[in-house]
Protein backbone atom coordinates (compact mmCIF):
# COMPACT_ATOMS: atom_id res chain seq x y z
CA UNK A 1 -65.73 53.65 -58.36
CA UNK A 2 -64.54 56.66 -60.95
CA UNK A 3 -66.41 59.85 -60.71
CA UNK A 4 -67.83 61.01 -64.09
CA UNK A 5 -67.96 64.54 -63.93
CA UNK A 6 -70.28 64.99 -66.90
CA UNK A 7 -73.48 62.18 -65.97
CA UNK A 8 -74.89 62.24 -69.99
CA UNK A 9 -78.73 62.32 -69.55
CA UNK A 10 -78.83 58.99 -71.93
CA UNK A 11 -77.52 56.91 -69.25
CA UNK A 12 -80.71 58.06 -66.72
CA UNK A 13 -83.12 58.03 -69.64
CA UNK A 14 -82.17 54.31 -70.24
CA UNK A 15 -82.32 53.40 -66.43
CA UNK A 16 -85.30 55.01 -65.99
CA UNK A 17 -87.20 57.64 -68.40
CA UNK A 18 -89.23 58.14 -65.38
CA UNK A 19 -85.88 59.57 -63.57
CA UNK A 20 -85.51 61.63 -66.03
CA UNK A 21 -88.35 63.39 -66.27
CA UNK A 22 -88.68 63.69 -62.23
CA UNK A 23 -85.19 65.73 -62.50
CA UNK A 24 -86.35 68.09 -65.35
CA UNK A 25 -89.82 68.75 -63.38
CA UNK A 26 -90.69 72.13 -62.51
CA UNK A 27 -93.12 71.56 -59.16
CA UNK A 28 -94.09 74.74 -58.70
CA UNK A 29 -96.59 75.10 -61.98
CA UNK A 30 -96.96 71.23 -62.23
CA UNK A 31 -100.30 69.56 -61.52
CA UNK A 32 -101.08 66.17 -61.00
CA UNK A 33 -102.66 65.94 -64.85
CA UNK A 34 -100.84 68.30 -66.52
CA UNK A 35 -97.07 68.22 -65.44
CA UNK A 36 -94.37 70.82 -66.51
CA UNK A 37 -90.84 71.34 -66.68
CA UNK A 38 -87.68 73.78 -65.67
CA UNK A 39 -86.79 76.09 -68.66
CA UNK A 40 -83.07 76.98 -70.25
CA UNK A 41 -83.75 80.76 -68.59
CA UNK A 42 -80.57 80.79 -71.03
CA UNK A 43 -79.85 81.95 -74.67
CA UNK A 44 -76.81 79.93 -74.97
CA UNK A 45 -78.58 76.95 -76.62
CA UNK A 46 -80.64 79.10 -79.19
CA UNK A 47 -78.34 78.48 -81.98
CA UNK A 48 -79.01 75.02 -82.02
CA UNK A 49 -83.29 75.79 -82.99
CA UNK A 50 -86.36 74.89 -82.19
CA UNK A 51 -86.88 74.29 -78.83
CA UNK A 52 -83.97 75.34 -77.18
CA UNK A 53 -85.41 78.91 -77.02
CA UNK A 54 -85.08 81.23 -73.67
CA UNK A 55 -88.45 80.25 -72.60
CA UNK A 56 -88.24 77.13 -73.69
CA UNK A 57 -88.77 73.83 -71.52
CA UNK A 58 -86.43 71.30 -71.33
CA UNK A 59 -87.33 68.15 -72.59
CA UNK A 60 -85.85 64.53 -72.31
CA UNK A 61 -85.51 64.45 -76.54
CA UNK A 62 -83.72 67.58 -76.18
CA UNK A 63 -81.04 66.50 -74.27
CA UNK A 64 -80.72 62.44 -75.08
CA UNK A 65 -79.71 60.58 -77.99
CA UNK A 66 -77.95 62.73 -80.48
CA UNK A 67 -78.65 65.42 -78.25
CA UNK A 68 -76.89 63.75 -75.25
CA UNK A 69 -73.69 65.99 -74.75
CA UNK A 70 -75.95 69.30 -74.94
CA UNK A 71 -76.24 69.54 -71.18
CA UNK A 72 -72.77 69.88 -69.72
CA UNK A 73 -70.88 71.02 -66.38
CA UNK A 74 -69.48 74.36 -66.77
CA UNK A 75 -65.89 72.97 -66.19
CA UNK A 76 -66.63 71.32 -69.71
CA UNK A 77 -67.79 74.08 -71.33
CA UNK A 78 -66.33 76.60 -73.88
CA UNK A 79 -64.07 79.40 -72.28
CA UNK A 80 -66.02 82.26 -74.43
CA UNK A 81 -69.15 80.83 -73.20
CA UNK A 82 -68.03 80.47 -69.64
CA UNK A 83 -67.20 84.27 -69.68
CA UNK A 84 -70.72 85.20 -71.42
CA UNK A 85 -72.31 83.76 -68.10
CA UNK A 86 -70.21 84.96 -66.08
CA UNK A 87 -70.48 88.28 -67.87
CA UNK A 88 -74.54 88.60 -67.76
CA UNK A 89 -75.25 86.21 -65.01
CA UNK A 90 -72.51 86.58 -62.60
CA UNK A 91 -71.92 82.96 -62.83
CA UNK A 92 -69.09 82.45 -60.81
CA UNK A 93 -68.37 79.14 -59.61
CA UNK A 94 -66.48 78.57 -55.88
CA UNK A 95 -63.14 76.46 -55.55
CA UNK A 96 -63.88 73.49 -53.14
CA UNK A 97 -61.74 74.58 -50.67
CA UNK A 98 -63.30 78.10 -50.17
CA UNK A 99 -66.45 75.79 -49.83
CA UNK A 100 -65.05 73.33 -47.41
CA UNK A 101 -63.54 76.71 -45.70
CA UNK A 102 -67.18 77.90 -45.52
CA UNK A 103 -69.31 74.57 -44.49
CA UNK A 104 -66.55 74.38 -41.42
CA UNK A 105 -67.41 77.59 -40.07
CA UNK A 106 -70.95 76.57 -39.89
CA UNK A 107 -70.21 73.19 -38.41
CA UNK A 108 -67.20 74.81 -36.04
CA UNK A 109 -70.60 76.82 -34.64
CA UNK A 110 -72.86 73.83 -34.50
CA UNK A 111 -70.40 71.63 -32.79
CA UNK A 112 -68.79 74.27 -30.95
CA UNK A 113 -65.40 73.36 -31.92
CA UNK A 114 -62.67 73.36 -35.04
CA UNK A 115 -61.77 70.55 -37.69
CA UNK A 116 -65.02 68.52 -37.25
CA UNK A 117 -64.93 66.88 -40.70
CA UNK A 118 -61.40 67.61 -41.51
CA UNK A 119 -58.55 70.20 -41.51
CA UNK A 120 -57.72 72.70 -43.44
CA UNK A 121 -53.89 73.31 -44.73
CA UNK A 122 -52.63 75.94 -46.35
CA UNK A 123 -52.08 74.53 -49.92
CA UNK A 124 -55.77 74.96 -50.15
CA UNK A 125 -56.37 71.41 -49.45
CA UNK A 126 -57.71 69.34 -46.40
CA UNK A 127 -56.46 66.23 -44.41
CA UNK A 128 -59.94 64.33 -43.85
CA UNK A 129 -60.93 63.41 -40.17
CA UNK A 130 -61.01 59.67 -40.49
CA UNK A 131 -62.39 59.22 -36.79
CA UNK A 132 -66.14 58.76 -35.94
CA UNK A 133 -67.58 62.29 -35.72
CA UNK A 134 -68.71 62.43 -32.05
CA UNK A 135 -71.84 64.74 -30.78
CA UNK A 136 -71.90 67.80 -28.36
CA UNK A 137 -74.04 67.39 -25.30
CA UNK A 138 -77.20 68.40 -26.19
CA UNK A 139 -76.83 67.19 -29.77
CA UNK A 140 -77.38 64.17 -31.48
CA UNK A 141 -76.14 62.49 -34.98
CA UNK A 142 -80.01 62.84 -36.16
CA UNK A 143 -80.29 66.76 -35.16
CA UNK A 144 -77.55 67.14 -37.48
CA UNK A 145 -78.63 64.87 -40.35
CA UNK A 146 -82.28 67.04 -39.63
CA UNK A 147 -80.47 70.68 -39.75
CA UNK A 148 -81.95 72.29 -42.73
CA UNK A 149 -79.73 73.51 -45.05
CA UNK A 150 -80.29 75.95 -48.06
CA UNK A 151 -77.66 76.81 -51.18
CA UNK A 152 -78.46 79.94 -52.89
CA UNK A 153 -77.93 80.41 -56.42
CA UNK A 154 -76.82 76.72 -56.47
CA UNK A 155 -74.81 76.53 -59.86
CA UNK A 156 -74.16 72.87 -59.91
CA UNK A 157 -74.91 72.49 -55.73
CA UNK A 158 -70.69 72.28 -54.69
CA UNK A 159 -71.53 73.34 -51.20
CA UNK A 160 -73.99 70.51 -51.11
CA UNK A 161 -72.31 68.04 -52.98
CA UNK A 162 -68.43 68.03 -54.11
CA UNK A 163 -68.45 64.95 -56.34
CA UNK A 164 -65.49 67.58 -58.42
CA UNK A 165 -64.37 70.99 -57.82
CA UNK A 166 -65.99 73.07 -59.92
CA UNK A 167 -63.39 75.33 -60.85
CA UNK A 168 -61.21 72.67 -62.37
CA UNK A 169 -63.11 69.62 -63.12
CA UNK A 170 -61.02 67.12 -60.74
CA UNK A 171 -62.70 64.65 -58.95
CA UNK A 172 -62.90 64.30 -55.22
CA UNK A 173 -62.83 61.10 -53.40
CA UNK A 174 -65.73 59.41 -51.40
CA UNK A 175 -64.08 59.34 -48.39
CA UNK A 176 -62.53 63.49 -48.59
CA UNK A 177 -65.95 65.03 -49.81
CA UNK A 178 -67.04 67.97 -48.19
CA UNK A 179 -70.26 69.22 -49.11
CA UNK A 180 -73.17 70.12 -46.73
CA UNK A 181 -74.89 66.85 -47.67
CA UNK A 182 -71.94 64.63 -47.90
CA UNK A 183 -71.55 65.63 -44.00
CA UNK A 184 -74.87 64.47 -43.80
CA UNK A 185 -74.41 61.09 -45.46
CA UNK A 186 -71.12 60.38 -44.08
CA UNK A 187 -72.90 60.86 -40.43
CA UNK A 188 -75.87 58.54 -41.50
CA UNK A 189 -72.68 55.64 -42.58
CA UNK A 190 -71.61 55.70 -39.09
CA UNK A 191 -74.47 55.59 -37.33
CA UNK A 192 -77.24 53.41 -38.83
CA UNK A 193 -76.15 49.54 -39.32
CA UNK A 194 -79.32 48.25 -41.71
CA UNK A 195 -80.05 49.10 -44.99
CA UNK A 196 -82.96 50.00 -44.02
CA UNK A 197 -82.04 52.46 -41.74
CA UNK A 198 -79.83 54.01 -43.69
CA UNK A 199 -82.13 54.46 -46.01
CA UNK A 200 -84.62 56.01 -43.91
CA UNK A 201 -81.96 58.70 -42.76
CA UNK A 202 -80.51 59.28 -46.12
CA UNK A 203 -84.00 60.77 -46.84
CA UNK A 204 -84.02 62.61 -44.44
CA UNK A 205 -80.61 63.58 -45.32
CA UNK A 206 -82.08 64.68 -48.55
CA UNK A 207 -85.35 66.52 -47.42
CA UNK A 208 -83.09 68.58 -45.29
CA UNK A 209 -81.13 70.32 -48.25
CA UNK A 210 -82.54 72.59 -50.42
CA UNK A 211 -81.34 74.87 -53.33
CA UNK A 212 -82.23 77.33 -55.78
CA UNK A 213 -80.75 78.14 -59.17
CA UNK A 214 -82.14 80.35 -62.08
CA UNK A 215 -80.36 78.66 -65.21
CA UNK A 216 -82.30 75.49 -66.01
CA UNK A 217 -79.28 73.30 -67.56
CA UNK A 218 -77.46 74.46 -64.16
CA UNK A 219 -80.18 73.30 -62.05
CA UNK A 220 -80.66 69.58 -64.10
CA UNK A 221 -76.48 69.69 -63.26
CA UNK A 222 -76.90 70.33 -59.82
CA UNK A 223 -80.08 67.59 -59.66
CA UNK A 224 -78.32 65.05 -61.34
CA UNK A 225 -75.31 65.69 -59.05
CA UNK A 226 -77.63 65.32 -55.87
CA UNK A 227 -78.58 61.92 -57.06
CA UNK A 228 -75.45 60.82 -57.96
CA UNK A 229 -74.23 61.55 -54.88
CA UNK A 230 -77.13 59.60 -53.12
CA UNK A 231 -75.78 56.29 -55.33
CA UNK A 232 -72.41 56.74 -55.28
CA UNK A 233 -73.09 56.73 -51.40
CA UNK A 234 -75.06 53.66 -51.76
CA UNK A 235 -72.76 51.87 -53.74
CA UNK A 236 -69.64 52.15 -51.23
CA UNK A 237 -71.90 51.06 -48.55
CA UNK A 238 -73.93 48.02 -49.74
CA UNK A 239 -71.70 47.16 -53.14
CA UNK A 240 -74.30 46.97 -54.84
CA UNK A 241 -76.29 49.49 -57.28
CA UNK A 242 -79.82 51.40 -55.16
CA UNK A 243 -82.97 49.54 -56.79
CA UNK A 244 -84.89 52.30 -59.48
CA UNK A 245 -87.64 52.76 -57.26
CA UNK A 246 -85.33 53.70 -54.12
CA UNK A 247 -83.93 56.24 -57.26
CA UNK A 248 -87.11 57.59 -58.01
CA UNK A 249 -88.09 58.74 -54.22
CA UNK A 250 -84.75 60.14 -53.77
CA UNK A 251 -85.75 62.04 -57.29
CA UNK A 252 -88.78 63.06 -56.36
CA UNK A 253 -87.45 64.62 -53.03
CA UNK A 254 -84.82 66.96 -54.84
CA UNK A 255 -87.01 67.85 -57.45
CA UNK A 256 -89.07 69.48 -54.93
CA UNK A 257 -85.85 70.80 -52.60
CA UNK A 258 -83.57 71.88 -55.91
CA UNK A 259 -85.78 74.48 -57.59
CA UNK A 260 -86.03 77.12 -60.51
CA UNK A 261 -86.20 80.69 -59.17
CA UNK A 262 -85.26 84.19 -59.62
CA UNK A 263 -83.64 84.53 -55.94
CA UNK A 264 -84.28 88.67 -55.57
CA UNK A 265 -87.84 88.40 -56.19
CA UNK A 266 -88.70 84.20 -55.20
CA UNK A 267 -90.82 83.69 -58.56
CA UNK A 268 -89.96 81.89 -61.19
CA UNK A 269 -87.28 83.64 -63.26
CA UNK A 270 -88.59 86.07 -65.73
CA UNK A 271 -92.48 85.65 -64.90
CA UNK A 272 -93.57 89.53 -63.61
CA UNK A 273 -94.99 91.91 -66.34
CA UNK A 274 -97.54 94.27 -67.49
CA UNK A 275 -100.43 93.15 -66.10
CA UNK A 276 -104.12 95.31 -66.59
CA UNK A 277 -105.09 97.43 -63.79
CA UNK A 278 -107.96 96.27 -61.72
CA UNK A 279 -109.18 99.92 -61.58
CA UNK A 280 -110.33 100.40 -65.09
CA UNK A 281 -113.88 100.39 -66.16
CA UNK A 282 -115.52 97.85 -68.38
CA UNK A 283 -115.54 100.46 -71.62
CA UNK A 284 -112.07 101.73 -70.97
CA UNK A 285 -109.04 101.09 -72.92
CA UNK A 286 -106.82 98.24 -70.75
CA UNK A 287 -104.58 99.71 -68.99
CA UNK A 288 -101.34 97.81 -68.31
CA UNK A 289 -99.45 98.32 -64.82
CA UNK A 290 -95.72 97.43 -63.92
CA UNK A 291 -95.42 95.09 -61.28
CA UNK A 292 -94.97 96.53 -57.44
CA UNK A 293 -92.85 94.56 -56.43
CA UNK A 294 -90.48 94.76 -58.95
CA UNK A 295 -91.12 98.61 -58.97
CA UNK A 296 -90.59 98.86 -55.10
CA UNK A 297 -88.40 96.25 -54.74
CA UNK A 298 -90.66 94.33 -52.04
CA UNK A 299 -90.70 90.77 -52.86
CA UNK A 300 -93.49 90.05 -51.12
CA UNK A 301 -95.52 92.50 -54.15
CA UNK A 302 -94.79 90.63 -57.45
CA UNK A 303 -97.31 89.60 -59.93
CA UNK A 304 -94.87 86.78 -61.37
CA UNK A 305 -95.43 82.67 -59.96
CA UNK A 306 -94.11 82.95 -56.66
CA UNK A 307 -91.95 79.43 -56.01
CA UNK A 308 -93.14 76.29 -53.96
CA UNK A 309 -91.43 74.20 -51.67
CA UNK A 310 -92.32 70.98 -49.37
CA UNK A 311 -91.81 71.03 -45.66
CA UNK A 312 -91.60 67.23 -45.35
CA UNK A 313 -91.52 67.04 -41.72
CA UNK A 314 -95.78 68.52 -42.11
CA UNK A 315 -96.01 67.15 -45.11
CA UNK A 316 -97.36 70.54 -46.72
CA UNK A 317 -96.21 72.77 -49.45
CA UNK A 318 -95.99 76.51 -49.08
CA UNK A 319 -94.27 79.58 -51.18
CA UNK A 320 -90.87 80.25 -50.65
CA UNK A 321 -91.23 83.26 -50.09
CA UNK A 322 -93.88 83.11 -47.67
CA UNK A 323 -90.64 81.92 -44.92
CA UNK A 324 -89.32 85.80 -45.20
CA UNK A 325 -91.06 88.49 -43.40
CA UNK A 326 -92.11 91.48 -45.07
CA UNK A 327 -90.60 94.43 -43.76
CA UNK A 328 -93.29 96.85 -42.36
């Protein structure tokens, strides 16, 4: 099956407008009755009007229909505008073989040896490890498929998912992928036999990766990616398409683990400011205060929406941010 590198937001729209919406949800200042989505956090779009603003939130009819090719990988994009980002964002995106290069070092420590998944050459490619991957003592197939994972500053997620290199747009195979969470899924083909079973460990796959990226059409990107991934997965294993519903909980799971945040200060991007003292008396003039923690730099002091995540192992949700300790 080809690998399109640039998934148009029609095509999920018409399978599902449900999908859609799941991917561009923001679950950190959703509620249950009033839900709300990631924002551009980018000016790149303004020229094209009304609602495609900074601040603005993406919407489905913003990015479908005559609108569909708004949205697209940065491989696709203009070379002036690839250099803006890179320019006020430090958007730099990694080759696949620095992040193949990178996941093996962590798996060379979890397995406690070398070429695990595959080898490295020195034409910056990799000869794949066709063999079943076999276990340390100690360690099992489903301690790795649990291992939490995290990419900062995600971009499009290519050291979770390597559906192309990033860098150049070319397409990587199934069977040589090299993500984090292609590790994952490639461990859950050769150790489950059901359907069912797979798909009970390809969630878990799934709620064991997380990400967070600041630029909203780079986080819908690296979303989208994450479920194409899951189907594309699917699809070599069963020949046959994942039903919408299995779609929508795989959804719903990155949507919580693939979120919108400002990574120095874990609140949403943008969202400290001038807030009124709490010191002032009822007849005085307001007086507006900086925020600490962006004053002090202690991220555990900002006024701005600190971000949530789900632990899906307690079923809870808690702040990011709440995982780091505050240095005394």
């Amino acid at each position: 099956m080809p690998v399109e590198i640039d998934m148009l937001e029609d095509k999920i729209y018409r399978l599902s407008p449900e999908l859609l919406d799941i991917l561009l949800i923001d679950r950190t200042t959703s509620r249950e009755d009033c839900p709300c989505n990631i924002f551009w956090a980018t000016s790149d779009y303004e020229h094209l009007g009304k609602g495609y603003e900074y601040k603005s939130p993406i919407l489905p009819e913003l990015i479908t229909g005559n609108n569909g090719h708004v949205i697209m990988p940065r491989v696709l994009k203009r070379r002036d505008l690839q250099r803006n980002r890179s320019r006020i964002k430090a958007e730099v995106f990694t080759p696949s073989w620095v992040c193949n290069l990178q996941a093996n070092t962590v798996d060379s420590s979890w397995f406690g040896r070398e070429d695990v998944f595959n080898h490295e050459n020195d034409d910056h490619t990799w000869t794949t490890n066709t063999k079943k991957i076999t276990f340390p003592e100690g360690k099992t197939w489903r301690d790795y498929v649990r291992s939490t994972c995290l990419e900062i500053t995600c971009g499009e997620a290519p050291y979770l998912v390597s559906r192309y290199d990033t860098t150049t747009g070319q397409p990587i195979a199934l069977e040589n992928r090299i993500g984090l969470l292609d590790r994952k899924l490639r461990v859950v083909n050769e150790n489950t036999e059901t359907s069912s079973d797979w798909l009970k460990w390809a969630q878990v796959a799934f709620q064991s990766t997380y990400g967070y990226e600041w630029q909203g059409d780079s986080l819908l990107i690296a979303r989208e990616n994450l479920l194409l991934t899951f189907t594309e997965y699917y699809q070599a294993r069963f020949n046959r398409a994942p039903q919408t519903k299995t779609l929508l909980n795989i959804a719903n799971i990155i949507s919580w683990n693939m979120w919108q945040m400002d990574g120095l200060k874990c609140v949403i991007p943008n969202s400290c400011s001038m807030k009124p003292s709490a010191q002032q008396s009822l007849f005085d003039e307001p007086e507006l205060v900086p925020c600490v923690g962006c004053k002090t730099g202690n991220m555990h002091r900002h006024n701005g929406i600190y971000c949530k995540i789900k632990d899906w192992q307690k079923n809870e949700t808690l702040t990011f941010v709440s995982m780091l300790k505050e240095k005394k």
